[in-house]
C-alpha atoms as a PDB file:
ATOM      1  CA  UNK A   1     266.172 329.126-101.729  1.00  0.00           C
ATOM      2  CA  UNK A   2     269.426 328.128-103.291  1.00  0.00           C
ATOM      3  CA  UNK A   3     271.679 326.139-101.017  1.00  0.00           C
ATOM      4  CA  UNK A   4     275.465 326.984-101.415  1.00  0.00           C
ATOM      5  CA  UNK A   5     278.386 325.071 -99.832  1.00  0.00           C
ATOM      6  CA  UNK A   6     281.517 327.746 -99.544  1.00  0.00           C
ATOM      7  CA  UNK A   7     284.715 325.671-100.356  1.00  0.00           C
ATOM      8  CA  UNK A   8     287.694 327.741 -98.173  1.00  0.00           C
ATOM      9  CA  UNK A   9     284.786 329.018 -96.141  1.00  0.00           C
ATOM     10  CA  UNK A  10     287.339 330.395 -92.945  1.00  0.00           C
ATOM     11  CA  UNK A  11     289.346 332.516 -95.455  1.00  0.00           C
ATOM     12  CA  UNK A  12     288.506 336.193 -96.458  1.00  0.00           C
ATOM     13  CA  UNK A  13     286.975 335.143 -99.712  1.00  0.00           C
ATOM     14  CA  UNK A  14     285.421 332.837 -98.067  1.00  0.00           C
ATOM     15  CA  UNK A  15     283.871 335.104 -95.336  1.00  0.00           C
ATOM     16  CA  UNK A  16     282.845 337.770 -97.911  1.00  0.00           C
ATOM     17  CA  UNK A  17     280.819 335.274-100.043  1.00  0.00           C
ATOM     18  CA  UNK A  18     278.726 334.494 -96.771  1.00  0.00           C
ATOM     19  CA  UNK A  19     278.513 337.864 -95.750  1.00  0.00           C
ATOM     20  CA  UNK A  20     276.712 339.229 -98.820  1.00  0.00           C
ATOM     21  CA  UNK A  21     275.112 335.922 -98.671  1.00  0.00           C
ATOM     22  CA  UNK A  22     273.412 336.674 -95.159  1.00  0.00           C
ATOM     23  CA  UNK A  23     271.743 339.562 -97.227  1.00  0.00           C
ATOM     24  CA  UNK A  24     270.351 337.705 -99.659  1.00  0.00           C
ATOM     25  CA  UNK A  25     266.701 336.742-100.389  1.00  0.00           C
ATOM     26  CA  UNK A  26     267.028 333.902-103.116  1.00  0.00           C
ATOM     27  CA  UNK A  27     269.983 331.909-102.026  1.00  0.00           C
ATOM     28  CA  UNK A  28     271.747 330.826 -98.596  1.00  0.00           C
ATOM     29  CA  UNK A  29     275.215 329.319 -97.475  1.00  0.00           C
ATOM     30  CA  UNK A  30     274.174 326.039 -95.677  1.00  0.00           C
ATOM     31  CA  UNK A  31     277.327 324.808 -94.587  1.00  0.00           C
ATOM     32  CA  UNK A  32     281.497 324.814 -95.615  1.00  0.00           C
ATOM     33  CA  UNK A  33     284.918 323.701 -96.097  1.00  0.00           C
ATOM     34  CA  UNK A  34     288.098 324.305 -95.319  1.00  0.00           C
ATOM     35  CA  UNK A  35     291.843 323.195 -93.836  1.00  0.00           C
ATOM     36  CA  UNK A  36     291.839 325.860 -91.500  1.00  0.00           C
ATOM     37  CA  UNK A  37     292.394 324.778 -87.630  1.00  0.00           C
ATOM     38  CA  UNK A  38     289.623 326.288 -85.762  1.00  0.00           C
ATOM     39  CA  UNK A  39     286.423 325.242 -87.816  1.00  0.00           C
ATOM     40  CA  UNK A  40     284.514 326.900 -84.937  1.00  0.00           C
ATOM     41  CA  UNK A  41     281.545 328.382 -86.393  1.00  0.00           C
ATOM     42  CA  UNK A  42     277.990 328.683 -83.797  1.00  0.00           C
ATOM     43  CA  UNK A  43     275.801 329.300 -86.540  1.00  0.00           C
ATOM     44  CA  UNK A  44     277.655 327.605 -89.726  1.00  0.00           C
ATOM     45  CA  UNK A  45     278.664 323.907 -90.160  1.00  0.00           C
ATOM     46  CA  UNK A  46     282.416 324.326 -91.866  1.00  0.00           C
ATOM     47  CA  UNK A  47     283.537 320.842 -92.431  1.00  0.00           C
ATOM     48  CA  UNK A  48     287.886 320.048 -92.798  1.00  0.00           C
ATOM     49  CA  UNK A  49     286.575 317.318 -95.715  1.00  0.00           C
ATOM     50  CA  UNK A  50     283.649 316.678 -98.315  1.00  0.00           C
ATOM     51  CA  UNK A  51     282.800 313.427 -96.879  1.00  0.00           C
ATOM     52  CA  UNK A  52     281.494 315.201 -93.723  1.00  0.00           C
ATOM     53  CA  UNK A  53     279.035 317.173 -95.103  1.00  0.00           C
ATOM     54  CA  UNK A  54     275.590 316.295 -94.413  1.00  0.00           C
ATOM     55  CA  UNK A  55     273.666 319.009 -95.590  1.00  0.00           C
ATOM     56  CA  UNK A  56     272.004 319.116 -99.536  1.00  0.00           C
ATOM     57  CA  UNK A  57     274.205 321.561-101.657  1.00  0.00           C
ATOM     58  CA  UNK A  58     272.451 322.914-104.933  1.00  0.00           C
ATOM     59  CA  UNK A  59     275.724 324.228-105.858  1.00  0.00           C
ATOM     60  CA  UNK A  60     279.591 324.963-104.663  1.00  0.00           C
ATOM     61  CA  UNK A  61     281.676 328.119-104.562  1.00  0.00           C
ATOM     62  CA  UNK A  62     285.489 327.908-104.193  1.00  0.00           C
ATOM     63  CA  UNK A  63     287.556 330.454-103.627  1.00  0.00           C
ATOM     64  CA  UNK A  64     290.347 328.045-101.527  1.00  0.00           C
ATOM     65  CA  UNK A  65     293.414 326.962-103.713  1.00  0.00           C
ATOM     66  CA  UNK A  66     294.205 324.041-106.522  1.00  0.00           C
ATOM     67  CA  UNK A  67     295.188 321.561-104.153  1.00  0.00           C
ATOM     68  CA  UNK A  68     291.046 321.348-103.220  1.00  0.00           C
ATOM     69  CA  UNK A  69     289.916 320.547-107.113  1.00  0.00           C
ATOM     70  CA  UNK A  70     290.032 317.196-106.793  1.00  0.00           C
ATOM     71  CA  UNK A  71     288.062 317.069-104.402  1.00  0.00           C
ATOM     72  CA  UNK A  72     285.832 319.395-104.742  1.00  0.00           C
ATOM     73  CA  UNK A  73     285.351 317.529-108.354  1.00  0.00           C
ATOM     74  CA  UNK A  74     285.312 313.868-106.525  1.00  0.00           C
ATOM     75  CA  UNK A  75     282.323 315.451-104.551  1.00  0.00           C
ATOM     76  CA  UNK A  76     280.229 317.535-107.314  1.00  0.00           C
ATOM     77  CA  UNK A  77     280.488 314.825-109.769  1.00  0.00           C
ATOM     78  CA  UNK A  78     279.050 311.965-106.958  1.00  0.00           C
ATOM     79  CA  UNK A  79     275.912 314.255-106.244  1.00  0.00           C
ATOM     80  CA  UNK A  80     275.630 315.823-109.900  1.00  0.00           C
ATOM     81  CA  UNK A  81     276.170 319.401-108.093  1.00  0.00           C
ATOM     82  CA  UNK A  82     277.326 322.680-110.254  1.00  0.00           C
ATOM     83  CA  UNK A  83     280.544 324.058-109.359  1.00  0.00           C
ATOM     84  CA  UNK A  84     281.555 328.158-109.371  1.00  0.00           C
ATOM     85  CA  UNK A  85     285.458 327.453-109.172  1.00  0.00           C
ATOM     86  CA  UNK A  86     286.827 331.010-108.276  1.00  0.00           C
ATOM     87  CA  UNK A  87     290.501 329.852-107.629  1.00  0.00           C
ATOM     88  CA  UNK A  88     293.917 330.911-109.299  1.00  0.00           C
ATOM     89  CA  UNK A  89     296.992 329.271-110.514  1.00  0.00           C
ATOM     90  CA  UNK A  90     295.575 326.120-112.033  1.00  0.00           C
ATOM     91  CA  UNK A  91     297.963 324.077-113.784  1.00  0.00           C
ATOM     92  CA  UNK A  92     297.403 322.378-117.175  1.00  0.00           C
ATOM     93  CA  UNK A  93     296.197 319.158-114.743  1.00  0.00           C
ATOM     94  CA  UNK A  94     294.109 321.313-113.126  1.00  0.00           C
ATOM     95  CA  UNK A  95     292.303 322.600-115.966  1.00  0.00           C
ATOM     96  CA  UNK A  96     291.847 319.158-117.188  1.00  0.00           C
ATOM     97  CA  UNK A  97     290.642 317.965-113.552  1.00  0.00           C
ATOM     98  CA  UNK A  98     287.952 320.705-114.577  1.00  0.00           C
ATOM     99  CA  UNK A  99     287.090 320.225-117.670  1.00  0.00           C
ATOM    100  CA  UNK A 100     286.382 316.830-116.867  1.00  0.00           C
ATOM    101  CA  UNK A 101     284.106 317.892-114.211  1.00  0.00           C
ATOM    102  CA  UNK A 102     282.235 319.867-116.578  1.00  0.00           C
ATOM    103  CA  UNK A 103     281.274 316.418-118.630  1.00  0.00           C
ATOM    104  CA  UNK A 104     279.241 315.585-115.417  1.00  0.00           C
ATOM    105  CA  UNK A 105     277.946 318.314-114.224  1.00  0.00           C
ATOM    106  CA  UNK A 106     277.430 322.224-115.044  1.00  0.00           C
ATOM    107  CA  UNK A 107     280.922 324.253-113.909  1.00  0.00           C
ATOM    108  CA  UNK A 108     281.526 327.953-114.004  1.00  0.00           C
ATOM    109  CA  UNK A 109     285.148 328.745-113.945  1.00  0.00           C
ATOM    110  CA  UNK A 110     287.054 332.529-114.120  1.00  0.00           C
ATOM    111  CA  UNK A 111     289.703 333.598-112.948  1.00  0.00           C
ATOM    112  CA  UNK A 112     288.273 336.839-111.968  1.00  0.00           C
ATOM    113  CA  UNK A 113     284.900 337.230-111.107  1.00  0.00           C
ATOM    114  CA  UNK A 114     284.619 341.197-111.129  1.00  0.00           C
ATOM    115  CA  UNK A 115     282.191 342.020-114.009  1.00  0.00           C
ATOM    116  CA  UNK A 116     283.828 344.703-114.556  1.00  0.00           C
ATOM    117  CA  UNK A 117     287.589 342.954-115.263  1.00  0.00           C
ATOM    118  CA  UNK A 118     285.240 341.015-117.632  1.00  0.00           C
ATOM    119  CA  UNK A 119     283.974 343.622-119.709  1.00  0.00           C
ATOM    120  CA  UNK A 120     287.680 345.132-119.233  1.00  0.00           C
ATOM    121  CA  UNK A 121     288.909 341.927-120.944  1.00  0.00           C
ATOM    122  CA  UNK A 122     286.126 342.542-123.842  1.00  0.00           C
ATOM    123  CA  UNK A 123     287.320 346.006-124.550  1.00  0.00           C
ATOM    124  CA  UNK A 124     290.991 344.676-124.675  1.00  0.00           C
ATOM    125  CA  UNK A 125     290.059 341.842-126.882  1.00  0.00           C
ATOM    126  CA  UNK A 126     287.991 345.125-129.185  1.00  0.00           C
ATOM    127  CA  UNK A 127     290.997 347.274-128.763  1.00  0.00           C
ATOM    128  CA  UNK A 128     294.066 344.637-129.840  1.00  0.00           C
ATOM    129  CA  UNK A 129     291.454 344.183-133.335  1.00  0.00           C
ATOM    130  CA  UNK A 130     291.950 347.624-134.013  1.00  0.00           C
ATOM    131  CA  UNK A 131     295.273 348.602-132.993  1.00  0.00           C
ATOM    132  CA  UNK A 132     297.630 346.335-135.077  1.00  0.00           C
ATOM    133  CA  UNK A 133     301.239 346.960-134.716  1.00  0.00           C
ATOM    134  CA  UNK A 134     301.033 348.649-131.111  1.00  0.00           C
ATOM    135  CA  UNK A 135     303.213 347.787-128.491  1.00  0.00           C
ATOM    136  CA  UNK A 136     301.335 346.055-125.361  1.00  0.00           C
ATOM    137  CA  UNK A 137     301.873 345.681-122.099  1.00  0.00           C
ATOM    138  CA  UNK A 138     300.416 343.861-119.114  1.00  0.00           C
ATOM    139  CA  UNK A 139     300.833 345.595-115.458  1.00  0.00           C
ATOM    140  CA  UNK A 140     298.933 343.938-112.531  1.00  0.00           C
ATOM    141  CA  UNK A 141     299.412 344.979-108.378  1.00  0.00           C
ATOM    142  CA  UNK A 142     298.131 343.347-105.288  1.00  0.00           C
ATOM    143  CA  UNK A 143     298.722 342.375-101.886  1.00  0.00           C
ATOM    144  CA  UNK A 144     301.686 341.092-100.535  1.00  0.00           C
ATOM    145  CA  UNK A 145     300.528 337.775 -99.241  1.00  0.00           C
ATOM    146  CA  UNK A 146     299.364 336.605-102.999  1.00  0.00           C
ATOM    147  CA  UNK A 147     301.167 333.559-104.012  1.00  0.00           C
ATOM    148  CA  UNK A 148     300.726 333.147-107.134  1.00  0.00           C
ATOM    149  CA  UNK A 149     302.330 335.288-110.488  1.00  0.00           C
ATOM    150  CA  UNK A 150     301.054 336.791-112.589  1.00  0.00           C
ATOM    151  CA  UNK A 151     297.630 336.632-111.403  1.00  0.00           C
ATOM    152  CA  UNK A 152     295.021 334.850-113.324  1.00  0.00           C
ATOM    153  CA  UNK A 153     293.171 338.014-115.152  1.00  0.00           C
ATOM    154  CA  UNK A 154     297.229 339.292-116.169  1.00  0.00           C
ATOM    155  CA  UNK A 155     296.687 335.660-117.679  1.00  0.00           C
ATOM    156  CA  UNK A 156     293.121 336.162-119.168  1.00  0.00           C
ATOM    157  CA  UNK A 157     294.156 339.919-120.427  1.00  0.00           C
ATOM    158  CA  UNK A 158     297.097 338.353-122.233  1.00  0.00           C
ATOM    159  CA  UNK A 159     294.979 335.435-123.528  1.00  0.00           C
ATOM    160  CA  UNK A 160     292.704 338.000-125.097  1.00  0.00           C
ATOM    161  CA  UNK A 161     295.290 339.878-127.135  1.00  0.00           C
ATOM    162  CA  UNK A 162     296.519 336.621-127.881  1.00  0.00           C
ATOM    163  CA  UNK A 163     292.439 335.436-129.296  1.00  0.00           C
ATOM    164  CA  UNK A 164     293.720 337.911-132.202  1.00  0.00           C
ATOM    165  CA  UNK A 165     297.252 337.586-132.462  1.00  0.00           C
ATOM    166  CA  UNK A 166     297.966 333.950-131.435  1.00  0.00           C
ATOM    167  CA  UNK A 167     301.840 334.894-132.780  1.00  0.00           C
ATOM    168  CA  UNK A 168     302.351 336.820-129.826  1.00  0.00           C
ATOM    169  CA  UNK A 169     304.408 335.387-126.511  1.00  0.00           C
ATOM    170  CA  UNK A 170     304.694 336.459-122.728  1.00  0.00           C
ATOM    171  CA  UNK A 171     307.525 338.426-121.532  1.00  0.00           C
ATOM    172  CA  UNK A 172     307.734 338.491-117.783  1.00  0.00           C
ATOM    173  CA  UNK A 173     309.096 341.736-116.406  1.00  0.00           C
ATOM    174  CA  UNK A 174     313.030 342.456-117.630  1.00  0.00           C
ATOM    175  CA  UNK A 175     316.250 343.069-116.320  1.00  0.00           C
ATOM    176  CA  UNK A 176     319.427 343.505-117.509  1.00  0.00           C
ATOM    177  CA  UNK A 177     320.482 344.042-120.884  1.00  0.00           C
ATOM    178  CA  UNK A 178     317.382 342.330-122.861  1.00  0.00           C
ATOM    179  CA  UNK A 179     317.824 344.793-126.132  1.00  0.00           C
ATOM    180  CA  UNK A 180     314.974 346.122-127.848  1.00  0.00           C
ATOM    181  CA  UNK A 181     311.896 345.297-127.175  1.00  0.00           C
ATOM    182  CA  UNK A 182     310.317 342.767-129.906  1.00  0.00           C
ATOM    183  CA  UNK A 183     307.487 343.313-132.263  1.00  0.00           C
ATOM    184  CA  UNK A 184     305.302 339.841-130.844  1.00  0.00           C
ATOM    185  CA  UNK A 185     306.127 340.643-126.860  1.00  0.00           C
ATOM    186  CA  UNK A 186     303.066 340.945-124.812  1.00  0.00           C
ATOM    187  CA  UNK A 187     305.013 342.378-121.076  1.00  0.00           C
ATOM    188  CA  UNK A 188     303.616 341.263-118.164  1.00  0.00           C
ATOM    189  CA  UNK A 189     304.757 342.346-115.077  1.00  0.00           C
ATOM    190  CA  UNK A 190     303.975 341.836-111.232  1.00  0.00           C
ATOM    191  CA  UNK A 191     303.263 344.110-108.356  1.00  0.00           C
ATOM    192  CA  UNK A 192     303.387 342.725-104.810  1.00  0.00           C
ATOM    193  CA  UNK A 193     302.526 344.838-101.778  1.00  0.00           C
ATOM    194  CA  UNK A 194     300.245 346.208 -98.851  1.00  0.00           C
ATOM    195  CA  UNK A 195     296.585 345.216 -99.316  1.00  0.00           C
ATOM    196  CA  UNK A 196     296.299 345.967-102.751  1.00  0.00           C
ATOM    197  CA  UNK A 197     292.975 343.809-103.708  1.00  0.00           C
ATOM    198  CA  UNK A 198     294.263 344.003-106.809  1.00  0.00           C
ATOM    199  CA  UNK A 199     294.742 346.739-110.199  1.00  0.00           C
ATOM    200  CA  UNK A 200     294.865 346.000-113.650  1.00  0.00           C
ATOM    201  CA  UNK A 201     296.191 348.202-116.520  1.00  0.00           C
ATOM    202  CA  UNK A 202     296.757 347.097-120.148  1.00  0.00           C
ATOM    203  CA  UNK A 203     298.831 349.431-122.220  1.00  0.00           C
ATOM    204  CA  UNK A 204     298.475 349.680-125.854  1.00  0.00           C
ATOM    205  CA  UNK A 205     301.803 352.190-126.685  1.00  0.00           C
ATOM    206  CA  UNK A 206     302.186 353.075-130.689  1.00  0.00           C
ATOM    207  CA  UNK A 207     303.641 356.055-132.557  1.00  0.00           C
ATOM    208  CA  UNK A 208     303.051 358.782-130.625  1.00  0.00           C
ATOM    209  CA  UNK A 209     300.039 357.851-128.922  1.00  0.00           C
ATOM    210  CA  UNK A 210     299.009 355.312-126.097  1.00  0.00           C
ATOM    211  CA  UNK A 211     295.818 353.764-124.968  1.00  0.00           C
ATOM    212  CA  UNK A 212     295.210 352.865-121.296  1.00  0.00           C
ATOM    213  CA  UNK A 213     292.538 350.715-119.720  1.00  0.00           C
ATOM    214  CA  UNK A 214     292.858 349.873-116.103  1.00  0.00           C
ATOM    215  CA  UNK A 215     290.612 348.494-113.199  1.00  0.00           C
ATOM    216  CA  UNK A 216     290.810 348.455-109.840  1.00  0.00           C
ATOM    217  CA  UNK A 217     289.189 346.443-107.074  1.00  0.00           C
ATOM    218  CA  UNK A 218     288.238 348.118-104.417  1.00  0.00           C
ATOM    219  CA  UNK A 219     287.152 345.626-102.270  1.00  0.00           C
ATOM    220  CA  UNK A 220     287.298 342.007-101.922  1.00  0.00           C
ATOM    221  CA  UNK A 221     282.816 342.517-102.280  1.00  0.00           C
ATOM    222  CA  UNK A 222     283.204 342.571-106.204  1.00  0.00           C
ATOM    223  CA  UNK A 223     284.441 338.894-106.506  1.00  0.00           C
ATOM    224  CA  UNK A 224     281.905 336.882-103.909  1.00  0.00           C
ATOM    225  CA  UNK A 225     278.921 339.101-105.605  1.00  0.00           C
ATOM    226  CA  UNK A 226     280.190 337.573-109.258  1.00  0.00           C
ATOM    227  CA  UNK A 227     280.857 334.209-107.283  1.00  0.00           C
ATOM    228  CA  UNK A 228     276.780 334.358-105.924  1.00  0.00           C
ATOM    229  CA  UNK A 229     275.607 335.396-108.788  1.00  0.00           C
ATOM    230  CA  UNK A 230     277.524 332.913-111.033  1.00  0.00           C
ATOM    231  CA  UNK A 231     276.209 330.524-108.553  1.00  0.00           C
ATOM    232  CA  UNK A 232     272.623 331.446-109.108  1.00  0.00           C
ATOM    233  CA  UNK A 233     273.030 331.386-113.421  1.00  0.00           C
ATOM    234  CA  UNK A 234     274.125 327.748-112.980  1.00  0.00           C
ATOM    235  CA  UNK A 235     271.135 326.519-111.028  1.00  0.00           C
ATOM    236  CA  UNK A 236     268.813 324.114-113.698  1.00  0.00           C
ATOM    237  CA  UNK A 237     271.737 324.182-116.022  1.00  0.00           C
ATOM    238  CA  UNK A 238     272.951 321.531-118.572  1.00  0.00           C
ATOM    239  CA  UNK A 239     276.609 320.374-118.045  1.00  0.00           C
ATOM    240  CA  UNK A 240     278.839 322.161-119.551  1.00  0.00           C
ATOM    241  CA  UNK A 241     281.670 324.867-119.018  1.00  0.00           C
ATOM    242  CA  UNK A 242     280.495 328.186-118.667  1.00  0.00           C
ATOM    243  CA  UNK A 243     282.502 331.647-118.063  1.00  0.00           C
ATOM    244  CA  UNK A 244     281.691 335.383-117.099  1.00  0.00           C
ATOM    245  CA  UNK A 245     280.845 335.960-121.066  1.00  0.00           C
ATOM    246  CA  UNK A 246     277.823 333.369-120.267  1.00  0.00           C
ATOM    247  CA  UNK A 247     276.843 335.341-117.241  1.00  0.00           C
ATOM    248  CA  UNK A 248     277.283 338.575-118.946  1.00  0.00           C
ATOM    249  CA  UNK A 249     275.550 337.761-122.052  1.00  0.00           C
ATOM    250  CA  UNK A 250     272.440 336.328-119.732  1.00  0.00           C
END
């Protein structure tokens, strides 16, 4: 039985990762973290700091915020634990905090761990290849209490057009008089509302035709069964970084 600490454990990522957890035959949530207030939890230790936890972890899950990488790194490095970091709006010291990480231990990071936004992000990668000279644009919508903008996968969508045309740069949404729109834009704009779980379109527009790809997230399920099951292809291996391709490609 794999033993899985859940990092932001009281929030609703949190909750959904041990709910499809309590289903599961091959691996268990044994205990969590989180900042929240009430840890109160009969059944489930949630801890407000890595140094309380007294249970053995075979690997972590975090879908919290940045400000818990460091320690959630401090921790997985100390007891050579794999890490499934599930959290948005890294910044560049963040990635390095990572990336460091991975030197000690195995650590799967994504931004979005729908397999479907992954295979989405393939197809865009396949369709930018073919479709030279077409305008593209970047439209992503969810709920109104998301901090962060544009959301990771707008960032991973736009990262894969710009895997084949590294000339291109990031416009974010427009207003006013900007003039025409330029040749190397990729557009990326930002929808905020309701409880969107979150939509992604990617808009290839040319001469008088345009190509459409789009996903939507129905419910918050999709990401915690990516997060288990990215927890599960990291057990037994090697350090490293490793992404949804890995998983995919499995």
């Amino acid at each position: 039985m794999i033993k899985i600490l859940i990092c932001g454990a009281k929030g609703k990522m949190g909750a959904k990762v041990k709910e499809i957890l309590n289903g599961d035959a091959s691996a268990t949530a044994v205990c969590g973290v989180d900042i929240a207030e009430d840890l109160s939890d009969k059944n489930f230790p949630v801890y407000a700091d890595f140094k309380s936890v007294k249970e053995n972890v075979d690997v972590v899950i975090d879908f919290s915020s940045p400000k818990s990488l460091p320690f959630i790194a401090e921790y997985c490095a100390k007891n050579a634990v794999p890490a499934v970091l599930c959290s948005t709006g890294y910044s560049e010291e963040d990635i390095k905090t990572a990336n460091e990480l991975s030197e000690k231990t195995a650590v799967f990071r994504s931004a979005n761990m729908s397999l479907g936004v992954n295979v989405l992000i393939n197809a865009v990668k396949a369709a930018a290849k073919n479709l030279y000279g077409f305008d593209i644009e970047i439209i992503e919508k969810h709920h109104n209490a998301k901090k962060d903008a544009p959301s990771g996968t707008a960032v991973m969508l736009a990262d894969a057009v710009k895997s084949v045309y590294p000339e291109k740069t990031e416009v974010y949404g427009r207003h006013g008089i900007v003039g025409a729109r330029k040749e190397n834009e990729i557009g990326i704009h930002s929808v905020r509302g309701g409880t969107i779980v979150g939509e992604h379109q990617v808009i290839f527009a040319g001469k008088d035709e345009t190509l459409t790809f789009s996903h939507e997230a129905i419910s918050r399920g999709v990401f915690a069964e990516g997060a288990v099951k990215a927890a599960k292809f990291l057990i037994g291996k090697g350090a490293g970084r490793y992404d949804m391709n890995d998983l995919l490609n499995s």
